[in-house]
C-alpha atoms as a PDB file:
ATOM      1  CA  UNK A   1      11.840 -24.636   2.483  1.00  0.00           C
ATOM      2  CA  UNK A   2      12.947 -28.441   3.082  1.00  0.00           C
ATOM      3  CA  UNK A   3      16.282 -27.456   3.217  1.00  0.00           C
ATOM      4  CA  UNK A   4      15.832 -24.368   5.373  1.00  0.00           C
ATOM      5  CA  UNK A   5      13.834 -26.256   7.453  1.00  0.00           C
ATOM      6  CA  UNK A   6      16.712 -29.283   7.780  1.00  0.00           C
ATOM      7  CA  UNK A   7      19.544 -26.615   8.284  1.00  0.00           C
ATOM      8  CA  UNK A   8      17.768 -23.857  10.276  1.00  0.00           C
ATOM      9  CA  UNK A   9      17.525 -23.607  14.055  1.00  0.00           C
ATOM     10  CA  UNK A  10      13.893 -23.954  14.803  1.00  0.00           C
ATOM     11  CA  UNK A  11      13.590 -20.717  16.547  1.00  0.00           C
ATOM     12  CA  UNK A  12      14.327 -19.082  12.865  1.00  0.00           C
ATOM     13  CA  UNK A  13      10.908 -18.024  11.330  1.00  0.00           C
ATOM     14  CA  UNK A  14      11.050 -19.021   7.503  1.00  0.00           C
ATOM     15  CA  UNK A  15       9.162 -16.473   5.354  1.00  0.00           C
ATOM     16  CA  UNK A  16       8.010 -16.905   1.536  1.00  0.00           C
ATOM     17  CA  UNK A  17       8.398 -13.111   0.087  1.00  0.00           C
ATOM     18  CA  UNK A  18       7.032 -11.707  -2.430  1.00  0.00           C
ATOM     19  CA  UNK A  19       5.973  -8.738  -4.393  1.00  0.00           C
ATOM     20  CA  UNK A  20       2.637  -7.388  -6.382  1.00  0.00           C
ATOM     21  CA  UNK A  21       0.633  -9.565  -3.600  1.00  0.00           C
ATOM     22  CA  UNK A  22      -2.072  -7.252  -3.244  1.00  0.00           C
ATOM     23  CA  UNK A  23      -3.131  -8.198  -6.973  1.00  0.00           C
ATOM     24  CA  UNK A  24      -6.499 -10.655  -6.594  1.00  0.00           C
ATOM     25  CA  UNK A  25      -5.094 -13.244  -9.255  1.00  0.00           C
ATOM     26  CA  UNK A  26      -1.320 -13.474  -7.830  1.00  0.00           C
ATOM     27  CA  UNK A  27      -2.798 -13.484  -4.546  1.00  0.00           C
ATOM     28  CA  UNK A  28      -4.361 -16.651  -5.661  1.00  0.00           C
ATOM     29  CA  UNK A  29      -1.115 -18.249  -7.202  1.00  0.00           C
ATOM     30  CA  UNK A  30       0.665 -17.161  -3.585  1.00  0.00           C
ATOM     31  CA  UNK A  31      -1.943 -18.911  -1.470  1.00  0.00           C
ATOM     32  CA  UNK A  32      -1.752 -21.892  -3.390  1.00  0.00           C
ATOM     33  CA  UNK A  33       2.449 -21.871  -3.512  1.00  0.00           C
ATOM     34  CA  UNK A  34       2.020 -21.474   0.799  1.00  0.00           C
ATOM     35  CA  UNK A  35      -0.404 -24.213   1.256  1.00  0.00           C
ATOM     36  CA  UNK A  36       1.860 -26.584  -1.235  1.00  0.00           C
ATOM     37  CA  UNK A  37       4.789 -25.856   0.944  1.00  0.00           C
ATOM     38  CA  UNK A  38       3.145 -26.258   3.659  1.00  0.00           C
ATOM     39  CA  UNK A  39       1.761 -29.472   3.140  1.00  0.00           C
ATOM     40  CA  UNK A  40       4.663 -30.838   1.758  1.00  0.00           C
ATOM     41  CA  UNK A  41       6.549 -33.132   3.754  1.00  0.00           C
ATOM     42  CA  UNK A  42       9.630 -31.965   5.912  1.00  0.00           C
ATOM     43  CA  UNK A  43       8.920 -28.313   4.885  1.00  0.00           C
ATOM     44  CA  UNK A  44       8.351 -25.556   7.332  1.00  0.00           C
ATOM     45  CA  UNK A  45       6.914 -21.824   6.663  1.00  0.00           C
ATOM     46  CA  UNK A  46       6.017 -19.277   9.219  1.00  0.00           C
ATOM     47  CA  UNK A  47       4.593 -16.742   7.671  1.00  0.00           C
ATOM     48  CA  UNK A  48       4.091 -14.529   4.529  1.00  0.00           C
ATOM     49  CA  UNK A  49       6.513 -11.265   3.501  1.00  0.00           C
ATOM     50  CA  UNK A  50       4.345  -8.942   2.073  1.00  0.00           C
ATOM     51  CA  UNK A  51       6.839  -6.829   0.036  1.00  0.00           C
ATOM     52  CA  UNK A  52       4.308  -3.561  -0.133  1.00  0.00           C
ATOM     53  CA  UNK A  53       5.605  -1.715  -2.705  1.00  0.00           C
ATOM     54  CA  UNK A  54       2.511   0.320  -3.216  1.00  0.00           C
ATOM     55  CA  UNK A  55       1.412   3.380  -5.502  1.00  0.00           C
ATOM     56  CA  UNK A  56       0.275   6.661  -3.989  1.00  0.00           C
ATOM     57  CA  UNK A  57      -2.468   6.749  -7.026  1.00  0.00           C
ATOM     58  CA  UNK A  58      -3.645   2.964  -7.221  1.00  0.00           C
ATOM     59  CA  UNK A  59      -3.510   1.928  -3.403  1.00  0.00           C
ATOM     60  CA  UNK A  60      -6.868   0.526  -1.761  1.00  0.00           C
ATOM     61  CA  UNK A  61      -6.723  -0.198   2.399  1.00  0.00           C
ATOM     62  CA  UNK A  62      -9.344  -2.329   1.407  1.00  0.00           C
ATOM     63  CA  UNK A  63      -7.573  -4.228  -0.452  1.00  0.00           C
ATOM     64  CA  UNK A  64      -4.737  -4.890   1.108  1.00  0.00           C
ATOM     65  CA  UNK A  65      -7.291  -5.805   3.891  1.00  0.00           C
ATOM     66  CA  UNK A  66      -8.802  -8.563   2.397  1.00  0.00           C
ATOM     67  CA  UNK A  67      -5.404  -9.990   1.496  1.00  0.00           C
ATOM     68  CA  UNK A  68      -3.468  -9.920   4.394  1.00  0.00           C
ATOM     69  CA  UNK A  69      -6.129 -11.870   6.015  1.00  0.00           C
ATOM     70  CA  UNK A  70      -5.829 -14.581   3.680  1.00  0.00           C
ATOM     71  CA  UNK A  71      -2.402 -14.749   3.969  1.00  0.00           C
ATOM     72  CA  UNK A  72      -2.427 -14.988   7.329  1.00  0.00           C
ATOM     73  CA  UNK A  73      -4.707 -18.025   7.004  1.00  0.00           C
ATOM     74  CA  UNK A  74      -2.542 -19.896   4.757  1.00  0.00           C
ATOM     75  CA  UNK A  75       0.599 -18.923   6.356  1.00  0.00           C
ATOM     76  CA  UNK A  76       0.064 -17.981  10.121  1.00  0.00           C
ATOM     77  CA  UNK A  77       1.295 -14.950  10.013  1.00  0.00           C
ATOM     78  CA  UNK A  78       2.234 -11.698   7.599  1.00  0.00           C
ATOM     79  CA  UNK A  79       4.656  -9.121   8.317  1.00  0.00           C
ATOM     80  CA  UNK A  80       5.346  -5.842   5.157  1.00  0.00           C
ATOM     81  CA  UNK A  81       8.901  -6.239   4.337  1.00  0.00           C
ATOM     82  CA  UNK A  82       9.721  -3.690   2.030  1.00  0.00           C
ATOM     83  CA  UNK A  83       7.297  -0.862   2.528  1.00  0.00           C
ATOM     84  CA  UNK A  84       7.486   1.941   0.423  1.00  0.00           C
ATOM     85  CA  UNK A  85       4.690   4.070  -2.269  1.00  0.00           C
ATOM     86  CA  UNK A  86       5.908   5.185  -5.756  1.00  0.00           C
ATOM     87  CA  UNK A  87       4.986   9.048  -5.815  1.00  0.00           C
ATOM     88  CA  UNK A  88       1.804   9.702  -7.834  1.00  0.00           C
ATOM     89  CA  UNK A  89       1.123  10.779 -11.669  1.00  0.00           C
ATOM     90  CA  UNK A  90       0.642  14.795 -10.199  1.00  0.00           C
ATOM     91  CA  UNK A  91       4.137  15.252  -8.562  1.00  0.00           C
ATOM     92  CA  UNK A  92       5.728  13.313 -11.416  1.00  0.00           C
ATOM     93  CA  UNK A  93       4.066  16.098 -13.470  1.00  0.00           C
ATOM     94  CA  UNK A  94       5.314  19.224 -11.704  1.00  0.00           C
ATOM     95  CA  UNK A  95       2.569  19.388  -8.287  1.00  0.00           C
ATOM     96  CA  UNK A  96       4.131  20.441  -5.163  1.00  0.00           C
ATOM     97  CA  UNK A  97       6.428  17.928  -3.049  1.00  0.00           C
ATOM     98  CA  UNK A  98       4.045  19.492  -0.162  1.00  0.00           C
ATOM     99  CA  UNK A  99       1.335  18.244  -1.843  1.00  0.00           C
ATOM    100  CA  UNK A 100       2.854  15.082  -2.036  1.00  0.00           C
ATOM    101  CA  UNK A 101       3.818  14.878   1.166  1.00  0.00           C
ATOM    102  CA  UNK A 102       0.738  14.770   2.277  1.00  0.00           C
ATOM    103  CA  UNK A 103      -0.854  13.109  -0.307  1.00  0.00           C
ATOM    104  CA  UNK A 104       1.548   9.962   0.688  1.00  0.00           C
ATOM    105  CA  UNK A 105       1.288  10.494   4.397  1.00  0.00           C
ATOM    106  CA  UNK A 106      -2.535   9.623   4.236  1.00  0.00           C
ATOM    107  CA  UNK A 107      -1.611   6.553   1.972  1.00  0.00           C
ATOM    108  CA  UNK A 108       0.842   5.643   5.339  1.00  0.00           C
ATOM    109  CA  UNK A 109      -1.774   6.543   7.915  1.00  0.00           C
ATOM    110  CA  UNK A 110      -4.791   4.157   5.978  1.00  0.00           C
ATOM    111  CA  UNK A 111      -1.804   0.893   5.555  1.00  0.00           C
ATOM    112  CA  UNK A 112      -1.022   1.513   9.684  1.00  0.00           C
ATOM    113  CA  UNK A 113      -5.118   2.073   9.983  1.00  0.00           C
ATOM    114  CA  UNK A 114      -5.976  -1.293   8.497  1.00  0.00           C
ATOM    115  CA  UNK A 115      -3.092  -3.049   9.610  1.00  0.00           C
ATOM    116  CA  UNK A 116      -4.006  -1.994  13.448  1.00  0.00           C
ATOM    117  CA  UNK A 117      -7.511  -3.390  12.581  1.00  0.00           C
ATOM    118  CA  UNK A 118      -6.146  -6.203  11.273  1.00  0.00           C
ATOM    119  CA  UNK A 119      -4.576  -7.133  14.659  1.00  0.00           C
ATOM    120  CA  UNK A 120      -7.613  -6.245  16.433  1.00  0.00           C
ATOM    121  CA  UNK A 121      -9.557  -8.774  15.201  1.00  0.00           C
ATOM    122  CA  UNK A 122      -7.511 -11.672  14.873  1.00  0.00           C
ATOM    123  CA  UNK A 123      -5.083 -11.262  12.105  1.00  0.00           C
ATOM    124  CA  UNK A 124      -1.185 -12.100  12.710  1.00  0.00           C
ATOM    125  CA  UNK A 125       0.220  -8.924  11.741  1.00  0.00           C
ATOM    126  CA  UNK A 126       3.761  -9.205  13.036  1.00  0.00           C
ATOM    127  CA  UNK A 127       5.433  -6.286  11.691  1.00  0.00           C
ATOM    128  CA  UNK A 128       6.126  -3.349   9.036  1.00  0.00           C
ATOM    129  CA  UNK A 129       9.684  -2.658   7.469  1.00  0.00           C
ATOM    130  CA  UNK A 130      10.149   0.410   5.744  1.00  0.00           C
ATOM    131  CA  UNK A 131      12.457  -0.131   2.257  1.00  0.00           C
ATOM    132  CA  UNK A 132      15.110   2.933   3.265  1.00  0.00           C
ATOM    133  CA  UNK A 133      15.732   5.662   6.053  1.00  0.00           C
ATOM    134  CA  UNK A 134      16.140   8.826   3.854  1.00  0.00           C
ATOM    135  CA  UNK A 135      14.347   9.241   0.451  1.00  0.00           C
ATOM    136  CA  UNK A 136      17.343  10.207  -1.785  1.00  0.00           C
ATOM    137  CA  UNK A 137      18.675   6.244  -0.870  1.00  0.00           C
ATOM    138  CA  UNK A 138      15.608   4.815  -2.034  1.00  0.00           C
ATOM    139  CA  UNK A 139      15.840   2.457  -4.843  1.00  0.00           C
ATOM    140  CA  UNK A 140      12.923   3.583  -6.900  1.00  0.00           C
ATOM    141  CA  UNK A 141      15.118   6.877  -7.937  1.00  0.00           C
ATOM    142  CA  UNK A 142      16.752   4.263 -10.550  1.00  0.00           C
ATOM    143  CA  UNK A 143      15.634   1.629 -13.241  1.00  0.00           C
ATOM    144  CA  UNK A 144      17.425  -1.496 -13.283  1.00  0.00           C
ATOM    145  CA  UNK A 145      17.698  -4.520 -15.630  1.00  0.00           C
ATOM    146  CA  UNK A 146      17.526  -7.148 -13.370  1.00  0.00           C
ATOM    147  CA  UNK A 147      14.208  -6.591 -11.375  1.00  0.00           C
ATOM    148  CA  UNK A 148      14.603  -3.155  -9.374  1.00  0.00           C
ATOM    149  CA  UNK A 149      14.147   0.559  -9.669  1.00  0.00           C
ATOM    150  CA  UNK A 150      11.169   2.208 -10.500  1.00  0.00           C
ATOM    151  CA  UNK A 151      10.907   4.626 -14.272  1.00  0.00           C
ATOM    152  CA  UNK A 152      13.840   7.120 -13.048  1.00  0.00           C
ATOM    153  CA  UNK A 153      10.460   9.904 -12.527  1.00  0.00           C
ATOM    154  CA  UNK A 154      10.809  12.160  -9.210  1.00  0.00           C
ATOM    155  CA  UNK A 155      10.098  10.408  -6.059  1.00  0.00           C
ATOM    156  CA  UNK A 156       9.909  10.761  -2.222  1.00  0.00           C
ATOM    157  CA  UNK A 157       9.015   7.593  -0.328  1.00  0.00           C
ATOM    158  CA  UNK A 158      10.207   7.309   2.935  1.00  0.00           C
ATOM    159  CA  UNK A 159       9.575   8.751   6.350  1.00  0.00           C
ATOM    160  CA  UNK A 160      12.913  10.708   6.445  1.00  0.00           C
ATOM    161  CA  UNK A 161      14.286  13.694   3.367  1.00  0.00           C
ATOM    162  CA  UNK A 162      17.312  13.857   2.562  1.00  0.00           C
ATOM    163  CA  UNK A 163      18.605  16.022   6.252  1.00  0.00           C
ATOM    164  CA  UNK A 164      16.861  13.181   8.303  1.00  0.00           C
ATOM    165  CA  UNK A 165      13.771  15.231   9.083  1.00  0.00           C
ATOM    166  CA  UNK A 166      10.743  13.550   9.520  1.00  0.00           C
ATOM    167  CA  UNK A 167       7.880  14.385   6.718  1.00  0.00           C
ATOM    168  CA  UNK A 168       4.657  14.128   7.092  1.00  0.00           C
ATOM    169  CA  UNK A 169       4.362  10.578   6.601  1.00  0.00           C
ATOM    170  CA  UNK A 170       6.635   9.643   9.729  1.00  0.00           C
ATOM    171  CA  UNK A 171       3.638  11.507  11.568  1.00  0.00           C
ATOM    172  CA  UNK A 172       0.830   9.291  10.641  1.00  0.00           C
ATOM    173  CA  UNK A 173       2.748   6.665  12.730  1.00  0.00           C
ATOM    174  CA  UNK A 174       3.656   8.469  15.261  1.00  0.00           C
ATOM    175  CA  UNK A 175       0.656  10.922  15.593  1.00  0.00           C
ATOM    176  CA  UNK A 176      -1.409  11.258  12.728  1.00  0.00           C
ATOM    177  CA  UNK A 177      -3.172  14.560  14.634  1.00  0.00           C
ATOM    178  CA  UNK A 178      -0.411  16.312  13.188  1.00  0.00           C
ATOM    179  CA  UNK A 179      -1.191  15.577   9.572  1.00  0.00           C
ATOM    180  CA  UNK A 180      -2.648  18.379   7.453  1.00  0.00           C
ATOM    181  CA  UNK A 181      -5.766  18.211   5.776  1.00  0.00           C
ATOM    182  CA  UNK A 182      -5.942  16.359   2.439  1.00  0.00           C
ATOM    183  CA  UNK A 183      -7.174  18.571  -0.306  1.00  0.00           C
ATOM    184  CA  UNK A 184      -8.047  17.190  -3.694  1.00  0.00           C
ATOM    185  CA  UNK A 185      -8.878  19.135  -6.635  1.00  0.00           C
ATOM    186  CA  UNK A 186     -11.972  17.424  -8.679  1.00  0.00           C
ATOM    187  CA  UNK A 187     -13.202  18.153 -12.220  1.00  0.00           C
ATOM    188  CA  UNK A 188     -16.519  18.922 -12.016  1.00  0.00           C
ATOM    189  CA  UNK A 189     -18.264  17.862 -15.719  1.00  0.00           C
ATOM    190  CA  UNK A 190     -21.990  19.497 -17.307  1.00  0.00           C
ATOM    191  CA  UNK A 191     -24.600  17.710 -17.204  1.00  0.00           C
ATOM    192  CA  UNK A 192     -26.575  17.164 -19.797  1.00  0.00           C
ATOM    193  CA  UNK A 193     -30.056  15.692 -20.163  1.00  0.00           C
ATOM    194  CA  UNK A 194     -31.144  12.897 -17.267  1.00  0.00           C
ATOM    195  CA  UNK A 195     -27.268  11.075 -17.888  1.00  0.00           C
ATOM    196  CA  UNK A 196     -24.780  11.858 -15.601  1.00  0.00           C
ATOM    197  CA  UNK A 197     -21.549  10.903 -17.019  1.00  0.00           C
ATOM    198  CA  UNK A 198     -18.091  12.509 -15.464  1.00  0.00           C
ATOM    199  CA  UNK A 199     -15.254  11.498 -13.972  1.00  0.00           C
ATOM    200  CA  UNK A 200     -15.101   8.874 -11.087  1.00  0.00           C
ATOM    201  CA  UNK A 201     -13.579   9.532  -7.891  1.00  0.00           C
ATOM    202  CA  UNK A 202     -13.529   6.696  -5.619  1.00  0.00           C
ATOM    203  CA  UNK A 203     -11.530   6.032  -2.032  1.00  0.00           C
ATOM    204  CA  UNK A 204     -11.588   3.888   0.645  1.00  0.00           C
ATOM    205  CA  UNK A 205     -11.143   3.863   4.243  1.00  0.00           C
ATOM    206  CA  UNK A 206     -10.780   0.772   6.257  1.00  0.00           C
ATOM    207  CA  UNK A 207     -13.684  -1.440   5.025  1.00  0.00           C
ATOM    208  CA  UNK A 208     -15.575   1.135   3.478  1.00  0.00           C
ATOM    209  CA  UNK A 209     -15.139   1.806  -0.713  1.00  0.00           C
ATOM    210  CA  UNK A 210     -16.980   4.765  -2.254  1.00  0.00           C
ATOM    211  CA  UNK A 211     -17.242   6.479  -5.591  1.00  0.00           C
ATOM    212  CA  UNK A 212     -18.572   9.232  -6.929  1.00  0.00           C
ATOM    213  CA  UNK A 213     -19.374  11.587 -10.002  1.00  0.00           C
ATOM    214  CA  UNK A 214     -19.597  15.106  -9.573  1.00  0.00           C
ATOM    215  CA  UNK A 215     -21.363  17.405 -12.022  1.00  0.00           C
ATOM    216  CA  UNK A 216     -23.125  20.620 -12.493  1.00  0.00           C
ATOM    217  CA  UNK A 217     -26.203  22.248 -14.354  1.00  0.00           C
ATOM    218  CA  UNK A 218     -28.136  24.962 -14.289  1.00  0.00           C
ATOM    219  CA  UNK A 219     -29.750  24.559 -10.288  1.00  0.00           C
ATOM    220  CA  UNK A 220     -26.596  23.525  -8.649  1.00  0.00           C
ATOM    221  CA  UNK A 221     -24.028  20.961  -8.248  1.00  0.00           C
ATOM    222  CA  UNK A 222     -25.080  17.208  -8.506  1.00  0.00           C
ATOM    223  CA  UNK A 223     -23.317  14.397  -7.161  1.00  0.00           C
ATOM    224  CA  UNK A 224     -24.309  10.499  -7.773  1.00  0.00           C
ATOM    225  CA  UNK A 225     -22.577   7.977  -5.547  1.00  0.00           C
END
C-alpha cells in the first residue's frame, strides 16, 4: 500500500481484499491489518473488498451485518467483490435445482436486504460484484491446488443458467415480489417427559436471529424458541 500509494493516481481507490471475512476471529486479524496500514506512514487504503463467497446452508445476514460495519469503520468504505453462495448439503444430495433455486435466491434477497440497511443508516456500502455471468463458468464447479474451486459437488451460483436466463436469484434484485415462497421441510422429534430435545432450526432476518425446536406428543405439536 506504500507503493500503490507512491505510484497510483490519487483518484485510484486502493482496496485490501480478502476472503472468509465474515468469520468473528479473522474479522479481528483484518481490522487490525487495515488500521496498521492505515496508520502507517505514506500508505493509503480506501476501503475493504469483501470477497463474499458465502454458503447457502451456513450464511447469517446478521452476520455479515455486524461485519461490514466494522469494516467500514476501519476502512471507510466496503464494497462485495466476488459474490457468489456454494449450493447447499440437499442439492449436493439429489434435492431439486428448483428447490435450490429458491433456496439461494432468498440467501441473495437477505445479503441485498442488509446491505440496503446498511446504507440507510450510515454504512459505506459502495458496491456488489457478482463472481461470474452464467453458472456453468463459475469457478466453484472445479477444485484447484493453488487456492480456488470449491469440492467438484453440483452447483448453481449465479444470477444467469447456462442459456442466460435469469433464475430466481436475479429476481430478488430486481423484484423480489416475484420470488416463490420458501418451503422447508423440518423433522419434527417425540417428546418425552418435561425435556424437549430435537433438532434446532434457527434463521435470521436483518437484525433479528431466532431458533427453534419443534416436537410432538400426545396433545399436539410443541415448539420452544
Amino acid at each position: 500500500f506504500k507503493y500503490a500509494n507512491k505510484y497510483a493516481p490519487s483518484n485510484v481507490e486502493l482496496y485490501y481484499n480478502d476472503f472468509g471475512e465474515t468469520d468473528n476471529i479473522k474479522s479481528e486479524g483484518i481490522i487490525k491489518l487495515i488500521s496498521d496500514v492505515k496508520s502507517a506512514p505514506d500508505t493509503r487504503l480506501d476501503a475493504f473488498g469483501m470477497q463474499a463467497h458465502y454458503s447457502v446452508d451456513s450464511f447469517s445476514a446478521a452476520q455479515f451485518k455486524t461485519v461490514a460495519k466494522k469494516y467500514a469503520e476501519a476502512a471507510g468504505k466496503v464494497q462485495l467483490t466476488e459474490l457468489d453462495f456454494q449450493s447447499s448439503a440437499a442439492y449436493k444430495s439429489g434435492a431439486s435445482k428448483e428447490g435450490e433455486y429458491t433456496k439461494m435466491a432468498y440467501c441473495h434477497k437477505q445479503l441485498f436486504d442488509a446491505a440496503k440497511d446498511l446504507k440507510k443508516n450510515g454504512t459505506n456500502v459502495a458496491g456488489i460484484t457478482v463472481w461470474g455471468v452464467i453458472e456453468p463458468n463459475s469457478w466453484l464447479h472445479e477444485q484447484s491446488n493453488v487456492g480456488g474451486g470449491a469440492d467438484g459437488s453440483k452447483q448453481c451460483p449465479l444470477l444467469f443458467d447456462g442459456n442466460y436466463k435469469a433464475k430466481p436469484a436475479y429476481w430478488a434484485y430486481v423484484d423480489a415480489t416475484k420470488l416463490e415462497p420458501l418451503i422447508q421441510n423440518i423433522v419434527v422429534a417425540e417428546q418425552k417427559g418435561d425435556t424437549m430435545s430435537g433438532t434446532k432450526y434457527s434463521f435470521s432476518d436483518d437484525d433479528t436471529q431466532a431458533a427453534f425446536i419443534p416436537t410432538w406428543d400426545k396433545d399436539g405439536l410443541n415448539v420452544l424458541v
